[in-house]
Protein backbone atom coordinates (compact mmCIF):
# COMPACT_ATOMS: atom_id res chain seq x y z
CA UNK A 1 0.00 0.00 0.00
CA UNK A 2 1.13 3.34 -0.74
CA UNK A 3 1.59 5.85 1.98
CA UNK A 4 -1.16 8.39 2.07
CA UNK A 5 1.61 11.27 2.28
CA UNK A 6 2.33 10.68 -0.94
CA UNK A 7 -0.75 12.15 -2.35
CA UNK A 8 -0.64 15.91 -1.51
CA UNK A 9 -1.91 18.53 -4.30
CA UNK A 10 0.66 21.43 -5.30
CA UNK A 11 -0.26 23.39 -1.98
CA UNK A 12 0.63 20.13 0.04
CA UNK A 13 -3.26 19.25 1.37
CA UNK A 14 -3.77 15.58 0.60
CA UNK A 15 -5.53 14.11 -1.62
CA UNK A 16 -7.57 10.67 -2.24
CA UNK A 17 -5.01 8.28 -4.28
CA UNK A 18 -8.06 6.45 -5.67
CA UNK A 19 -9.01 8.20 -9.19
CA UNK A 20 -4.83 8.16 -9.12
CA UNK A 21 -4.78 4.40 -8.96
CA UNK A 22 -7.92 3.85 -10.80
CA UNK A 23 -6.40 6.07 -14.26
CA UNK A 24 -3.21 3.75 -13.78
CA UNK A 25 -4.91 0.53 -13.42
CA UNK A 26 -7.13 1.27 -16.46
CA UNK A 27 -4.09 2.76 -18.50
CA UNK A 28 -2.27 -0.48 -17.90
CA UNK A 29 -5.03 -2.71 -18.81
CA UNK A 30 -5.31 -1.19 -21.98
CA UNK A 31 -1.26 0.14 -23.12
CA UNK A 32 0.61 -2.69 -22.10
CA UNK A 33 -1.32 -5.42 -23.87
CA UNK A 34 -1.94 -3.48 -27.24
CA UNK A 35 1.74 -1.55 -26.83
CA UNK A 36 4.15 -4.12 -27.80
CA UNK A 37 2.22 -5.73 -30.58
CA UNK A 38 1.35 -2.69 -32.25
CA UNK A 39 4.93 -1.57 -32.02
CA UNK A 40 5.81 -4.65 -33.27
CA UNK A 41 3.64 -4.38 -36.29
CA UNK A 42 5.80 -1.66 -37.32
CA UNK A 43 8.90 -3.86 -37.43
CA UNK A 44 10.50 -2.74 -34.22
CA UNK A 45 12.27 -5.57 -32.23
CA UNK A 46 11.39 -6.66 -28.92
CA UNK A 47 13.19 -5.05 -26.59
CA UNK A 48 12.39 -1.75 -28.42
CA UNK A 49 8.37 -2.52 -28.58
CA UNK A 50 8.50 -2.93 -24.53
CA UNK A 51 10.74 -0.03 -24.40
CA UNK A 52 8.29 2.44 -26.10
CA UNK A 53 5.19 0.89 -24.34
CA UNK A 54 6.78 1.70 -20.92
CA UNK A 55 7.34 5.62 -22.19
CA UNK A 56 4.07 5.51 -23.13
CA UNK A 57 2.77 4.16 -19.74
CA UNK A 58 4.91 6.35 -17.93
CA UNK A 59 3.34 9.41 -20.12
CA UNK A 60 0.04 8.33 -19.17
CA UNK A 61 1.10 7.87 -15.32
CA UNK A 62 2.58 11.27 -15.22
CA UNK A 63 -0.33 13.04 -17.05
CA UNK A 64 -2.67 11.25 -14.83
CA UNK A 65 -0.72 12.18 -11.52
CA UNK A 66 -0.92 15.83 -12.95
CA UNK A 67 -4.67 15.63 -12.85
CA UNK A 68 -5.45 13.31 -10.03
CA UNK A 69 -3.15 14.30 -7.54
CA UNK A 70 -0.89 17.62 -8.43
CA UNK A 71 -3.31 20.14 -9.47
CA UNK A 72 -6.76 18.39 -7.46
CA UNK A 73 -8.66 20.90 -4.94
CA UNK A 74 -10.05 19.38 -1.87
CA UNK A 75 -13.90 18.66 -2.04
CA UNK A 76 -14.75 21.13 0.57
CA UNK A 77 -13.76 23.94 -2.20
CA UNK A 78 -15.16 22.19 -5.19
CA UNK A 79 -18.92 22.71 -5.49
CA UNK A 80 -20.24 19.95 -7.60
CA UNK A 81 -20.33 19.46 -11.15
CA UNK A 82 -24.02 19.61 -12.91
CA UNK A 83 -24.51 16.23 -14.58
CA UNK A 84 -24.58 17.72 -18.13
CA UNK A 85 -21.28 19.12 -17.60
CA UNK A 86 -19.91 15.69 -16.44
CA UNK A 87 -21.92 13.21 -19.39
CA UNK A 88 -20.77 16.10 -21.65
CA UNK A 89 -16.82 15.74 -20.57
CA UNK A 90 -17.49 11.59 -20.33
CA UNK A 91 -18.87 12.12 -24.10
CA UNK A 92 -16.12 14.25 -25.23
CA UNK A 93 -13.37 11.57 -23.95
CA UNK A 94 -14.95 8.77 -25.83
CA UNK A 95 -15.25 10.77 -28.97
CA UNK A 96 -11.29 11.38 -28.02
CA UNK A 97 -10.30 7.56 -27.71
CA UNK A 98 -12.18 6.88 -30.68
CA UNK A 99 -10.43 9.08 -32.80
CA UNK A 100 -6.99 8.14 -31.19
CA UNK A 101 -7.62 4.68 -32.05
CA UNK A 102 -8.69 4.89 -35.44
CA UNK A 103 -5.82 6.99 -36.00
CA UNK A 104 -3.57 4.53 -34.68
CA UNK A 105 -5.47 2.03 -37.17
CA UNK A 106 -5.27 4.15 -39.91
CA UNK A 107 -1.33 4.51 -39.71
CA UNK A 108 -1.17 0.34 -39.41
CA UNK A 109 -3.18 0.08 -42.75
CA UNK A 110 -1.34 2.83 -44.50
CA UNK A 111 1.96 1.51 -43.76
């Protein structure tokens, strides 16, 4: 278990390390099975396939640290977020992983 200390925004007041670990867990689920064999699609060996998963994966940790945990407010300053606002953001990220995907198909056919 990670030490609760660990989690403290930019103004040192802590913060809940779950949506932290629940962004990792999720981005691991999905880079480092689909990394390395799309990487290796492209004709790179083995060693560099794992290599450029895990600097994906540690892009993806470091962005979601940045919006988990460095710049998060604590709830008593956050009012809360009307649900259109929230199914409209939940909306806009699938229409973003949809497009990331197909453009990472796209460059796997055009190859």
């Amino acid at each position: 278990m990670v030490p609760h200390r660990v989690f403290r925004n930019r103004d040192g007041v802590r913060v809940e390390p779950a949506p932290f670990v629940v962004m990792v867990g999720t981005a691991a689920l999905v880079v480092w099975p689909f990394g390395p064999p799309y990487f290796l699609a492209w004709g790179a060996s083995m060693p560099t396939a794992v290599g450029a998963t895990a600097v994906v994966f540690g892009g993806v940790v470091a962005w979601a640290y940045y919006q988990c945990v460095w710049t998060a407010r604590p709830p008593e300053e956050t009012a809360e977020v009307p649900a259109e606002w929230r199914v409209e953001r939940f909306l806009i990220g699938g229409v973003a992983v949809a497009v990331v995907l197909a453009a990472l198909t796209a460059l796997l056919y055009l190859r």
